[in-house]
Protein backbone atom coordinates (compact mmCIF):
# COMPACT_ATOMS: atom_id res chain seq x y z
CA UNK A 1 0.00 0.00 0.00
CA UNK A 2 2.35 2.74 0.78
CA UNK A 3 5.30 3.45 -1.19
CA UNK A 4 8.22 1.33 -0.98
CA UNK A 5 11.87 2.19 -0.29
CA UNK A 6 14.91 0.45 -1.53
CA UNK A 7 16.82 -1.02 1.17
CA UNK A 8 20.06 0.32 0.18
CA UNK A 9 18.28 3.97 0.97
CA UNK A 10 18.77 5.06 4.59
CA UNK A 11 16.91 8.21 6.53
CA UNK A 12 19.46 10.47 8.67
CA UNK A 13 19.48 10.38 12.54
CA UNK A 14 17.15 11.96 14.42
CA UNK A 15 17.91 12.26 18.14
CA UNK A 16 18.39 8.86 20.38
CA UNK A 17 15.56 7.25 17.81
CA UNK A 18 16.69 6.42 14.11
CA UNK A 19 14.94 4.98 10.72
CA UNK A 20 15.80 1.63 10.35
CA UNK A 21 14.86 -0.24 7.10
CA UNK A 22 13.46 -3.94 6.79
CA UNK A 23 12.34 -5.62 3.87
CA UNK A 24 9.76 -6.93 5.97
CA UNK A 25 8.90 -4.15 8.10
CA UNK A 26 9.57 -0.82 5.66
CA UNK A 27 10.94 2.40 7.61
CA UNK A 28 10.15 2.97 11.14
CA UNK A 29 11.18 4.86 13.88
CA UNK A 30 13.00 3.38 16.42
CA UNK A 31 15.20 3.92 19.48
CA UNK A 32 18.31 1.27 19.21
CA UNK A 33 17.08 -0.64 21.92
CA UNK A 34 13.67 -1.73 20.72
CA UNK A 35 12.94 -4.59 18.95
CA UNK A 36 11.54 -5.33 15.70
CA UNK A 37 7.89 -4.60 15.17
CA UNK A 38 5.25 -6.73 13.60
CA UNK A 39 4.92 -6.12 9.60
CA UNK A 40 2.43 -3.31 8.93
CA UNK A 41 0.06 -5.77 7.05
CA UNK A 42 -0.09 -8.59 9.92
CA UNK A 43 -1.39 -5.47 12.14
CA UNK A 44 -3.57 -4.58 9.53
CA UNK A 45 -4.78 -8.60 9.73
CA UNK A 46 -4.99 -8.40 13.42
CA UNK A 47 -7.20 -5.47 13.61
CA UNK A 48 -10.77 -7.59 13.77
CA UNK A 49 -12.97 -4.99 12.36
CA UNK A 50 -10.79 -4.67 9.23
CA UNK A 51 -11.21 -8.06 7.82
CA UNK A 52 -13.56 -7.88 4.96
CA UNK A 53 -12.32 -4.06 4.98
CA UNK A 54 -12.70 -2.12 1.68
CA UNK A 55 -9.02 -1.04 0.01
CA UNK A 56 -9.84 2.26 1.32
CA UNK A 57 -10.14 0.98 4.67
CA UNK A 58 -6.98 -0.64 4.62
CA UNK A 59 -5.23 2.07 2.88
CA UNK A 60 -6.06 4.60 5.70
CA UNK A 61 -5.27 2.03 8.46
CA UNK A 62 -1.97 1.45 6.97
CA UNK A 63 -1.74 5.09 7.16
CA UNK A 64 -3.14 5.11 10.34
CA UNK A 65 0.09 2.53 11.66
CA UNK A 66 2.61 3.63 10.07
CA UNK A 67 2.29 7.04 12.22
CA UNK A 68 1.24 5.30 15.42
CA UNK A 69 4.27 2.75 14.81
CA UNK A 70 6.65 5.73 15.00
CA UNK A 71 4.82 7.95 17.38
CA UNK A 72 5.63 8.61 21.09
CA UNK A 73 3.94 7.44 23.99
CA UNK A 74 1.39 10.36 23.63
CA UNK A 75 0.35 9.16 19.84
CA UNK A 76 1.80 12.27 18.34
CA UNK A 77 5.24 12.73 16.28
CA UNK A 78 7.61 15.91 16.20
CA UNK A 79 7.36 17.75 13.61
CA UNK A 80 11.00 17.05 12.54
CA UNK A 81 9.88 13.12 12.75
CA UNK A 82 6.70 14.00 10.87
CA UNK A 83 9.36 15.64 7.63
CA UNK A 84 12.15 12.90 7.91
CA UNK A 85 9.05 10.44 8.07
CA UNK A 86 8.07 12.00 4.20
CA UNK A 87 10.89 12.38 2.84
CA UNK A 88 11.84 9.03 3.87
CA UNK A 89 8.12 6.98 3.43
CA UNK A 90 6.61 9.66 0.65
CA UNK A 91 9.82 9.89 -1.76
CA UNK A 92 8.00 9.07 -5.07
CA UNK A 93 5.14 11.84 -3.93
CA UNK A 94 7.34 14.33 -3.38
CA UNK A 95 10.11 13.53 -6.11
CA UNK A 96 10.22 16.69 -8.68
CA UNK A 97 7.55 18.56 -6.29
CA UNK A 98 10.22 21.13 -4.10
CA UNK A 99 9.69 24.07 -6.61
CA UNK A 100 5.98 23.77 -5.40
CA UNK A 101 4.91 26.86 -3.44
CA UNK A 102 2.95 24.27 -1.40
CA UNK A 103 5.66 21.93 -1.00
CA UNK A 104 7.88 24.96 0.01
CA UNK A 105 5.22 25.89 2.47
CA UNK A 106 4.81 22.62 4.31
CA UNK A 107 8.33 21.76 4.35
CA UNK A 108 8.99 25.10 5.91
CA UNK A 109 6.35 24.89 8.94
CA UNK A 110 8.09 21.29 9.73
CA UNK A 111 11.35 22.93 9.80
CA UNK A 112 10.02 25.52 12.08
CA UNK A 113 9.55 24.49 15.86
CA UNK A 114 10.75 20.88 15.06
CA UNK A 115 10.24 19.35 18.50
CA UNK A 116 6.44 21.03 18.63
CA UNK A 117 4.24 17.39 18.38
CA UNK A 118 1.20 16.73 15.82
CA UNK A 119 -1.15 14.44 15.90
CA UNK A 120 -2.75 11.50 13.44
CA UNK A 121 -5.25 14.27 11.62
CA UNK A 122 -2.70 17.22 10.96
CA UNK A 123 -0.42 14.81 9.21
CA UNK A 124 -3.00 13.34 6.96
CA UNK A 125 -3.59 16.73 5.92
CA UNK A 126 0.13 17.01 4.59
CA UNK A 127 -0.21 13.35 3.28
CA UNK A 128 -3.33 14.48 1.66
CA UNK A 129 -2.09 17.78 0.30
CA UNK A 130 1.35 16.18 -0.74
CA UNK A 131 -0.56 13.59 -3.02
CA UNK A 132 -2.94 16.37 -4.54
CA UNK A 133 -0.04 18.40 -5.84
CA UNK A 134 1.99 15.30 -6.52
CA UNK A 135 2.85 14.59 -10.81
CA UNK A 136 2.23 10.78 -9.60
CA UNK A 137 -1.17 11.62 -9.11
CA UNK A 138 -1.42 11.27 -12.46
CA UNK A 139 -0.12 8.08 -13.28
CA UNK A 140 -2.51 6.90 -10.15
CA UNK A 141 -5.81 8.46 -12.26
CA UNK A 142 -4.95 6.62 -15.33
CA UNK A 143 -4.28 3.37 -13.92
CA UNK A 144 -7.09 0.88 -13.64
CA UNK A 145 -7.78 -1.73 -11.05
């Protein structure tokens, strides 16, 4: 469901937690002494009420975990972990897009106040807005399930 990385491709530091990469697992947030988590889809397959889920169900559940995977105790990210989470997780959204006066825009509030939290809904707004202005977009409209 969400964009894959290439395991040779690494994310930068980002205090005592890091972005690890596993084929399995995809980027996550992690402090060095935690141990793997469970695959995004077998939460996805644990989560009762999302059995005989839609795609669009799933999609926003994966979504949904991906953030809560990396988040902090209090279910919110940084807004530094919130960028290096995009531009780690959203690279083939956001490839070509940093001329964007949008792009510029949202990349510049994350750089301001980086330790200020957000939660679930104000980054699904920049995931949102990200894929609206995104040129993939339309490769996604012409492709047919």
């Amino acid at each position: 469901m969400c964009g894959s990385v290439s395991s040779s491709e690494q994310a930068g530091q980002l205090t005592n937690k890091k972005w690890v990469n596993s084929e399995k697992v995809g980027y996550r947030l992690t402090s060095q002494k935690m141990s793997k988590s469970m695959p995004v889809s077998k939460q996805i397959n644990s989560v009762k009420a999302l059995g005989k889920g839609s795609n669009l169900e799933k999609a926003i559940a994966t979504a949904a975990l991906v953030f809560y995977n990396s988040a902090g105790a209090d279910g919110r990210l940084t807004k530094g972990e919130a960028k290096e989470m995009l531009l780690s997780q959203f690279q083939a959204f956001i490839r070509g897009q940093e001329g964007k006066p949008k792009y510029k825009e949202i990349f510049a509030d994350l750089s301001e106040d980086k330790e200020k939290k957000i939660a679930l809904e104000d980054f699904m707004v920049l995931v949102i807005s990200l894929t609206i202005m995104s040129d993939i977009l339309k490769d996604i409209q012409k492709a047919k399930i």
